[in-house]
Protein backbone atom coordinates (compact mmCIF):
# COMPACT_ATOMS: atom_id res chain seq x y z
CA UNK A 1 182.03 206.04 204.24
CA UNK A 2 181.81 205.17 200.79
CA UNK A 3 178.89 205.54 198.52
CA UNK A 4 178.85 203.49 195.45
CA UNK A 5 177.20 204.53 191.82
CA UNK A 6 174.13 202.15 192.90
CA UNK A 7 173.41 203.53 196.38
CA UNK A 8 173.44 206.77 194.69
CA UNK A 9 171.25 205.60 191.96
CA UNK A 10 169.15 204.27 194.05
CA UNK A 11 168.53 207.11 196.26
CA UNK A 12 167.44 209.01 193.11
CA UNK A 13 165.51 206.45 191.90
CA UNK A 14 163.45 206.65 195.65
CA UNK A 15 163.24 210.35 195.30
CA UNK A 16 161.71 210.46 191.94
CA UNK A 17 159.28 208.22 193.25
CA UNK A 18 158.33 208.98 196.74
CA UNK A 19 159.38 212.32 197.37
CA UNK A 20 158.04 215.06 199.09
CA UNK A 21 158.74 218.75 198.55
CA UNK A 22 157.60 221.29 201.20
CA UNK A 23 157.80 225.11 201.65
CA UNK A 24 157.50 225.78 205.47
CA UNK A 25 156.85 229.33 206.23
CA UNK A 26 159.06 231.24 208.67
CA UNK A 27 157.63 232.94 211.92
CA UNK A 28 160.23 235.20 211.91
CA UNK A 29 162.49 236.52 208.49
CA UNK A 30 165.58 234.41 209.58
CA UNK A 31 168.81 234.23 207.11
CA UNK A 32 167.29 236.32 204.67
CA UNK A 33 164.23 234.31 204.16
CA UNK A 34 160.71 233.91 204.79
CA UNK A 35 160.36 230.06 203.60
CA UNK A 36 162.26 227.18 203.71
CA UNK A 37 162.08 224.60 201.05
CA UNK A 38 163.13 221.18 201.64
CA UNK A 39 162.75 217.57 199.84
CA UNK A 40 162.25 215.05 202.13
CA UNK A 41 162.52 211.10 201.08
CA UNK A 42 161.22 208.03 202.55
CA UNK A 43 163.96 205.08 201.94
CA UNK A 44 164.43 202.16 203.05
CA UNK A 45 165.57 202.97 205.95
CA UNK A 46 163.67 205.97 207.34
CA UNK A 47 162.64 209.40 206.29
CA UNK A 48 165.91 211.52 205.40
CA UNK A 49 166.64 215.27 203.61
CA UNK A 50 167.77 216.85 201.06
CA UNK A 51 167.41 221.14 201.47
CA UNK A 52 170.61 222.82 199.89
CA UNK A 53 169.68 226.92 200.20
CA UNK A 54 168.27 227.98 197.06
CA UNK A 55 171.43 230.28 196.21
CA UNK A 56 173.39 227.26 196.44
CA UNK A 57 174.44 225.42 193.01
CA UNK A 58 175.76 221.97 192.13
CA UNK A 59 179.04 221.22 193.35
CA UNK A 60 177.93 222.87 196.92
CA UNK A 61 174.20 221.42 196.79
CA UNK A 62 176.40 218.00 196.49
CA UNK A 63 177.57 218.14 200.30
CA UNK A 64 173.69 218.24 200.92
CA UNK A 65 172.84 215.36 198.83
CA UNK A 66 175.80 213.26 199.98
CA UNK A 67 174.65 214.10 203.67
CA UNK A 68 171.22 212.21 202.56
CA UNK A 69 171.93 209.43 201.16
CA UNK A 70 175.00 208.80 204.55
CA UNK A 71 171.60 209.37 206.26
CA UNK A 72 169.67 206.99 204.65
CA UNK A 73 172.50 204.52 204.76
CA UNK A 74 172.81 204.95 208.73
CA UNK A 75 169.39 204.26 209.15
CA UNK A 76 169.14 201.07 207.58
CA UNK A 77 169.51 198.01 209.62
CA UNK A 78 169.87 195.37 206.75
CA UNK A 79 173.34 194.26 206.60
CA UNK A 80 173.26 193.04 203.26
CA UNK A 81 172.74 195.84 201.38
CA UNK A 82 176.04 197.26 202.38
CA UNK A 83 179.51 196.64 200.68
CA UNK A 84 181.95 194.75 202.01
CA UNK A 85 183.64 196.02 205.04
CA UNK A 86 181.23 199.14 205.13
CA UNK A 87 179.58 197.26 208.66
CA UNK A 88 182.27 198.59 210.65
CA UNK A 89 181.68 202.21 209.64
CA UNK A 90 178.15 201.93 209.94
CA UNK A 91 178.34 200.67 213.51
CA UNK A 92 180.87 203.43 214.71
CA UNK A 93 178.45 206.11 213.64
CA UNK A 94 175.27 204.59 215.68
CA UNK A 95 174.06 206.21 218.79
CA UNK A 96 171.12 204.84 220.60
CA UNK A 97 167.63 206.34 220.39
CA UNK A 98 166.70 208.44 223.00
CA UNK A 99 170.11 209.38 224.00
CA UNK A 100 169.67 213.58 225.33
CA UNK A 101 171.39 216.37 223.91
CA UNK A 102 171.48 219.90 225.09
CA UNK A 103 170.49 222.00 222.86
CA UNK A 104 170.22 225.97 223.02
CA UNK A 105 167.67 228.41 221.80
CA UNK A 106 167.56 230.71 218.72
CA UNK A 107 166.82 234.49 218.78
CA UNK A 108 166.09 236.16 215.60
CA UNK A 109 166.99 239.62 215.13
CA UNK A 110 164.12 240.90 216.49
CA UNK A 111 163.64 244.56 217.62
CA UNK A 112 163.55 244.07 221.35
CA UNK A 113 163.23 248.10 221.67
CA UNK A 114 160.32 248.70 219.56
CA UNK A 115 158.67 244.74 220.79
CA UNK A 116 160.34 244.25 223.88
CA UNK A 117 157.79 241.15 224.81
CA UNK A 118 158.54 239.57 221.35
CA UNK A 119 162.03 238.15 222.88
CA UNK A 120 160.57 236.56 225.88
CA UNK A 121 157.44 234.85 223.86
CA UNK A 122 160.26 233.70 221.55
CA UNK A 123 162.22 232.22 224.70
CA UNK A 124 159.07 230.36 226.07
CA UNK A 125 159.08 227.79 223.07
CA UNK A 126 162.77 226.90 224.45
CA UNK A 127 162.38 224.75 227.73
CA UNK A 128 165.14 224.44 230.08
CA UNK A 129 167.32 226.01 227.61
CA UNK A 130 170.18 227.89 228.97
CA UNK A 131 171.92 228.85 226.44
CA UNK A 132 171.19 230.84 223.58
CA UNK A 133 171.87 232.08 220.18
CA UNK A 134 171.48 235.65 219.30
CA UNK A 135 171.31 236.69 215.41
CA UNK A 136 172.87 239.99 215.21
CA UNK A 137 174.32 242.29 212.33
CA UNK A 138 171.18 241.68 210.44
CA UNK A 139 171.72 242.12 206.49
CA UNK A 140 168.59 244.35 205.74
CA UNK A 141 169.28 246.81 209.20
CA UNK A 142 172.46 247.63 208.54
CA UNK A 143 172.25 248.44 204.68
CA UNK A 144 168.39 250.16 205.50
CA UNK A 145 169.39 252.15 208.84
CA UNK A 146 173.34 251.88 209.06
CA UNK A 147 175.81 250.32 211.06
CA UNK A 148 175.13 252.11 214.40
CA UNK A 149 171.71 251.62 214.65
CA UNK A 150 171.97 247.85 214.14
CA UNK A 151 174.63 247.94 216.67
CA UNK A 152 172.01 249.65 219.28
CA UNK A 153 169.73 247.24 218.31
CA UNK A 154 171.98 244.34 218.69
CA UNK A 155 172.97 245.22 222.34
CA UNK A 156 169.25 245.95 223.07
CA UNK A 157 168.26 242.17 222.09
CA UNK A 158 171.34 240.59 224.00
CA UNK A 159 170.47 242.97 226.63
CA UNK A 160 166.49 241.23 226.39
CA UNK A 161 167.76 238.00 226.60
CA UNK A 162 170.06 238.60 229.49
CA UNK A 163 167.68 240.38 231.52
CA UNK A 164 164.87 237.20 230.49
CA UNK A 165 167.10 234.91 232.10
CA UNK A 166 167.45 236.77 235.07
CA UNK A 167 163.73 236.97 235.48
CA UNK A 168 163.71 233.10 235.08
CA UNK A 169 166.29 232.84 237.92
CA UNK A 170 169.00 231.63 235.46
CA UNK A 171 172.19 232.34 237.23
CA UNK A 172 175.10 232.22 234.69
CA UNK A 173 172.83 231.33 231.00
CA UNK A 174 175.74 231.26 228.38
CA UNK A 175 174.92 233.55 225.53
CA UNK A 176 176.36 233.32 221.80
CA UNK A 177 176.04 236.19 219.12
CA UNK A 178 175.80 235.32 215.60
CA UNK A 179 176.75 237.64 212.90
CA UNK A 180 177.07 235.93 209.97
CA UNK A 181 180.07 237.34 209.08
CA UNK A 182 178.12 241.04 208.84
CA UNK A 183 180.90 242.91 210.33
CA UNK A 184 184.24 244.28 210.01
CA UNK A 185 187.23 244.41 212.34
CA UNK A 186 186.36 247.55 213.63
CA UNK A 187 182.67 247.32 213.75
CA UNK A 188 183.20 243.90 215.32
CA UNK A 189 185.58 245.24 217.72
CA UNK A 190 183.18 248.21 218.83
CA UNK A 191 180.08 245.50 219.33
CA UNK A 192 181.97 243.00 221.11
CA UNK A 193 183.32 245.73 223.49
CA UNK A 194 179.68 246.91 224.34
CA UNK A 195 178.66 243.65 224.80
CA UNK A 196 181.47 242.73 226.98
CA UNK A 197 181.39 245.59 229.22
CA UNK A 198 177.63 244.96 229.93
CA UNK A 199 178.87 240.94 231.19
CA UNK A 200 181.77 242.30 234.04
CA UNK A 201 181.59 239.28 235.67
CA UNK A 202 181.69 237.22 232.35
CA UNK A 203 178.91 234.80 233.32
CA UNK A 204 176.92 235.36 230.22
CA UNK A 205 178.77 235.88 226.66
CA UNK A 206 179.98 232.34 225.27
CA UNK A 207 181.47 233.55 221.89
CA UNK A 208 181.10 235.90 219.16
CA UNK A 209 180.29 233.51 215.92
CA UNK A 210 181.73 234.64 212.60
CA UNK A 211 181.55 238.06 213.37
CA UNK A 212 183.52 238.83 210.07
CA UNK A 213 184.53 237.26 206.75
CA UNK A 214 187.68 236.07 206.32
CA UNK A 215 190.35 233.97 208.20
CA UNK A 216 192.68 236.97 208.37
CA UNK A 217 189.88 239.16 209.86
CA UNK A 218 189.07 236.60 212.70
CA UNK A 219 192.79 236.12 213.02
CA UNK A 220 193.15 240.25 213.68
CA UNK A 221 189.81 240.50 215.57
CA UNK A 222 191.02 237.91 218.38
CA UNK A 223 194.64 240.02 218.34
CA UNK A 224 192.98 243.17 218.78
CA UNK A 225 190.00 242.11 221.53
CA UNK A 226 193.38 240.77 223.14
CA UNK A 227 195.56 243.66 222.83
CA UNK A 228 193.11 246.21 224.26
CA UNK A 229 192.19 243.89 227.33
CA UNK A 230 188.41 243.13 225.83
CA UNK A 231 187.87 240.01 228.85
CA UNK A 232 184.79 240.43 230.88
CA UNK A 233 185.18 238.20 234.35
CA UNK A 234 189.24 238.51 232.90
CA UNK A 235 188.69 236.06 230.36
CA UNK A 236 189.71 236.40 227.14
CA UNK A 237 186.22 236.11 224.35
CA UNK A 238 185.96 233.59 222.16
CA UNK A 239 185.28 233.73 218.28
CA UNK A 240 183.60 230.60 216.88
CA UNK A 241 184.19 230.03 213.10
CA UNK A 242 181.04 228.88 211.12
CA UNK A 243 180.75 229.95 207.19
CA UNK A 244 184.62 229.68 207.47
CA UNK A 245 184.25 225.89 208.19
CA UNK A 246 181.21 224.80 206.41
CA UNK A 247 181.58 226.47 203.43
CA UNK A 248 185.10 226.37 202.62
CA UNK A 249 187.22 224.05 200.59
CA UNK A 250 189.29 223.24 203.27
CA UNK A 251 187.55 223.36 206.59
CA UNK A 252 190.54 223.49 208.93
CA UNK A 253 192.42 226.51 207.28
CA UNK A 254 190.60 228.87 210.08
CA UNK A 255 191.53 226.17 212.57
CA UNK A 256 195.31 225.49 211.72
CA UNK A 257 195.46 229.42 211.22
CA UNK A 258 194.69 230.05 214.76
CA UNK A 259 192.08 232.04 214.27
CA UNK A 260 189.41 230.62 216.24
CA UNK A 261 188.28 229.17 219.81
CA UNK A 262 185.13 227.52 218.33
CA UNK A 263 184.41 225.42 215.85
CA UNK A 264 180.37 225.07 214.49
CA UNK A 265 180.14 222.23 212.67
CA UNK A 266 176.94 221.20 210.58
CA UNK A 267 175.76 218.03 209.23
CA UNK A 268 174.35 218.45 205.63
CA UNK A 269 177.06 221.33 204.66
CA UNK A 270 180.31 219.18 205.06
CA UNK A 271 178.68 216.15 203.45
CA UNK A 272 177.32 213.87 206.24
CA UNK A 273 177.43 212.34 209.67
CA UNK A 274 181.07 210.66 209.39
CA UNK A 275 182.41 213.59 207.84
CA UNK A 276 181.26 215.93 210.24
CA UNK A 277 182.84 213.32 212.95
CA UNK A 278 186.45 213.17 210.87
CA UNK A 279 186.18 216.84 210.89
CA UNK A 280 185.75 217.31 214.29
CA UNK A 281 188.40 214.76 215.54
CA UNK A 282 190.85 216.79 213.39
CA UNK A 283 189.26 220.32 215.13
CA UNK A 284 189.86 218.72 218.61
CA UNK A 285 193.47 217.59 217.75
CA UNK A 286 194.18 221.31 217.38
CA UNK A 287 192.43 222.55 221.18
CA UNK A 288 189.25 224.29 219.71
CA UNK A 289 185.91 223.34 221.19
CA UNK A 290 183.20 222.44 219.00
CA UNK A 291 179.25 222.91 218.64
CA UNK A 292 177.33 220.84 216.16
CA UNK A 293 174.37 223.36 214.88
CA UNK A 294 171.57 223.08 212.57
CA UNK A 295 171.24 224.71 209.02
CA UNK A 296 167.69 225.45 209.28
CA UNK A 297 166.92 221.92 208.92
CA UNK A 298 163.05 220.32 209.09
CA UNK A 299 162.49 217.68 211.99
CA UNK A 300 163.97 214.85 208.77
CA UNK A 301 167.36 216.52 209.08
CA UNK A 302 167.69 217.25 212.64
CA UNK A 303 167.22 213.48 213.21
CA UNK A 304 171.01 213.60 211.10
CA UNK A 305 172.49 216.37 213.39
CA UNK A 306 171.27 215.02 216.71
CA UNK A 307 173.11 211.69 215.99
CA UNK A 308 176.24 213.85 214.86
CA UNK A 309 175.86 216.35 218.00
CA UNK A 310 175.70 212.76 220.00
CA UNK A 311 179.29 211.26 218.55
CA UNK A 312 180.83 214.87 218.27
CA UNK A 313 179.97 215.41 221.74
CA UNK A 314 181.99 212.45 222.60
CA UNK A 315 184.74 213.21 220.30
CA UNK A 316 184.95 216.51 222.11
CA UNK A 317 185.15 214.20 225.64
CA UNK A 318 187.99 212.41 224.61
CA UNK A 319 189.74 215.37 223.57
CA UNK A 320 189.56 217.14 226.51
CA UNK A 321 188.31 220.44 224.62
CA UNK A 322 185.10 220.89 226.46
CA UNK A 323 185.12 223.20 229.90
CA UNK A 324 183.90 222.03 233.38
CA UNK A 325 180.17 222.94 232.02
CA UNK A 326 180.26 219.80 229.35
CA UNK A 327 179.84 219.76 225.68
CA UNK A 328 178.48 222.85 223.91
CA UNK A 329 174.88 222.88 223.82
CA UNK A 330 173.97 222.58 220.16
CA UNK A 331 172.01 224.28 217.73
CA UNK A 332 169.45 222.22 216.77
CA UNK A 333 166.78 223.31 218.07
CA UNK A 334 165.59 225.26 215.27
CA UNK A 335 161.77 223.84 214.40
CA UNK A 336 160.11 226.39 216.37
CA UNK A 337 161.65 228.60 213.73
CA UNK A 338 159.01 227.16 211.30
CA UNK A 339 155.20 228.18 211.74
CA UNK A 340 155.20 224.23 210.90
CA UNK A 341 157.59 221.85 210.75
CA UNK A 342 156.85 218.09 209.46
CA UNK A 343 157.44 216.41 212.57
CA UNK A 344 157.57 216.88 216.26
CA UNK A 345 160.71 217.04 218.16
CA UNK A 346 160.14 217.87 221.89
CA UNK A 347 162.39 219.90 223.96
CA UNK A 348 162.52 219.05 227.39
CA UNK A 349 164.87 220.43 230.40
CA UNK A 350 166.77 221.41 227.56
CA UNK A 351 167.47 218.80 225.31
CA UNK A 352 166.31 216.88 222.61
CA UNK A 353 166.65 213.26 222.26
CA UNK A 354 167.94 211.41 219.01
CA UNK A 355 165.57 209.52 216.58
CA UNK A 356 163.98 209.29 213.52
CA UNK A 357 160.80 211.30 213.21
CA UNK A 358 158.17 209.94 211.26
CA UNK A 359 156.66 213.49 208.92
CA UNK A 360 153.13 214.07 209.47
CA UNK A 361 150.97 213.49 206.55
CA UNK A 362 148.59 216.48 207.06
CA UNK A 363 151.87 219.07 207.09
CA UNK A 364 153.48 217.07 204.20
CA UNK A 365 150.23 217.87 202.36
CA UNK A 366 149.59 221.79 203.54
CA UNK A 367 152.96 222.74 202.97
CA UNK A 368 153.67 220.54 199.36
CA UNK A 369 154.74 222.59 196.52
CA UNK A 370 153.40 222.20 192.79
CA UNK A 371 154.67 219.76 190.38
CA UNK A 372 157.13 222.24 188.66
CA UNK A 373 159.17 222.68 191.72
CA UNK A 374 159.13 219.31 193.04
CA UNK A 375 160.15 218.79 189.54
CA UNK A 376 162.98 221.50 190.15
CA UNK A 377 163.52 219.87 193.17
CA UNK A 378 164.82 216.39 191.55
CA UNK A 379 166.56 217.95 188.72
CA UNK A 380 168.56 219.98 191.53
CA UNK A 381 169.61 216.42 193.18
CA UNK A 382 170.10 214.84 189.96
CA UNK A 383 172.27 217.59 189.05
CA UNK A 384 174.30 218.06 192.62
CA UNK A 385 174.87 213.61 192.15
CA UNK A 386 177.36 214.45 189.19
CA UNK A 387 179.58 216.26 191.38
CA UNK A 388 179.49 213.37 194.32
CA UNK A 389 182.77 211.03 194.81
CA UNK A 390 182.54 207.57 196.10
């Protein structure tokens, strides 16, 4: 899609007006943080958000704001606002309301040996979810207490999660580990070979995500885990490429490089729905699997990746890169993350359904920040529309 000086201007124009900038507290320390800011604007078409990480500048805080104002485009219904010939794009990016996608659960790195009953109150706010994330090779652990005791805590949490599942009577749940690119080769190599031993039949470890930085690194990792025979149930595990994708200049190099199975794709970070979609057609054409995911996005933004899991999904379909078990459950289900989030989005059996949320007024109000940083706020997405391209 393309977005013209005036839709951009006019998104501004909306946000300087009618915007609404929230800090929503964190149950749990997640990604380094405690709060997550996010500015969330009503157009014309529906609520929509803008909630680049405060680290980020500009030119990367652009992707964010682009992501918005697709949003806000996709949600409204009035035909005659658009250019010409923009109609077709806009209908090939609609899904219906209330259409279900799986999502899976999130598991901070909590310390399951010194709270073991943290991990399964944590797993009760997931429903039907069989599938889960696990945050491991947590930043402040390993620099406070060194690389082996993160690792012992790391297999201790997985181990939680397995052994929660099996006290649900959840046969074969599919577990992910998410690393955030904390390791290196070896200490990736080490982990992943713990972890694999403790799944012999290979009913429970979906992929390693990003377990280290660099395309090379991935590239060696899924040599080496070959190599020395690391394939509980005599399958080979697969590395899923995240940072590598969203935050690189060219998306595909880790894909074309052969360096991953997976491919985690999120909305607001590669600029919006249709780009995420282009991405992952391209991603498919190559045989990797995909799983759309959140970046720690308020009930606004989710509405955006829910919509995107939805057409990715069936992009995945066509290509045939999926397994017998169906699209990859996707990360979105993130809001229980927040002590509040702005909206409700219901998990049921599993899934969530796509939609527009409409934000609560009371939570808008609790969790507004002062006029200097909503003010910061608007010269951040002022600043980030320089660096946008029609």
């Amino acid at each position: 899609m393309n977005i013209t000086q005036q839709q951009l201007d006019q998104f501004l124009r909306h946000a300087r007006e009618h915007a609404h900038v929230v800090a929503l507290p964190m149950r749990t320390r997640f990604r380094g943080i405690d709060t997550r800011e996010a500015m969330l604007v009503p157009t014309p078409g529906g609520w929509v958000e803008f909630a680049p990480f405060l680290e980020y500048g500009p030119a990367e805080s652009s992707r964010w704001l682009r992501s918005a104002v697709v949003h806000s485009l996709l949600l409204d219904d009035d035909a005659t606002a658009r250019p010409q010939g923009a109609s077709a794009d806009h209908a090939a990016l609609q899904v219906p309301a209330g259409a279900a996608v799986s999502v899976n659960a999130t598991m901070p790195a909590v310390d399951a040996q010194a709270n073991p009953q943290q991990v399964g109150e944590l797993m009760g706010r997931y429903p039907g979810c069989t599938t889960v994330k696990v945050k491991v090779a947590e930043p402040a652990v390993l620099r406070e207490q060194g690389f082996e005791a993160a690792m012992a805590q790391d297999v201790a949490r997985v181990r939680a999660v397995r052994a929660w599942f099996a006290e649900h009577g959840v046969a074969r749940p599919r577990i992910r580990v998410d690393a955030n690119a904390g390791w290196s080769v070896d200490q990736a190599l080490e982990v992943i070979s713990q972890l694999a031993a403790e799944d012999v039949a290979g009913e429970c470890l979906d992929y390693v995500e990003q377990p280290c930085a660099t395309v090379a690194e991935l590239a060696e990792l899924r040599q080496r885990l070959a190599d020395e025979g690391v394939a509980p149930g005599g399958a080979p595990v697969r590395i899923a490429a995240d940072e590598l994708i969203r935050k690189a200049s060219d998306p595909l190099a880790v894909v074309e490089a052969g360096a991953c199975d997976v491919a985690v794709v999120k909305v607001a970070p590669l600029g919006g729905i249709d780009l995420v979609v282009d991405v992952a057609r391209q991603v498919a054409a190559h045989g990797v699997s995909l799983t759309l995911s959140s970046a720690l996005d308020t009930a606004v933004g989710i509405g955006a990746g829910l919509q995107a899991a939805a057409l990715v999904a069936q992009v995945g379909k066509d290509a045939g890169v999926f397994g017998q078990d169906g699209p990859n459950a996707a990360g979105l289900a993130t809001g229980s993350l927040f002590t509040a989030d702005v909206g409700d989005r219901e998990i049921r059996d599993g899934a969530m359904l796509t939609g527009a949320v409409q934000p609560d007024p009371a939570v808008l109000e609790r969790y507004a920040v002062d006029a200097e940083r909503r003010q910061w706020w608007l010269d951040r997405a002022a600043q980030a529309a320089a660096y946008i391209e029609g």
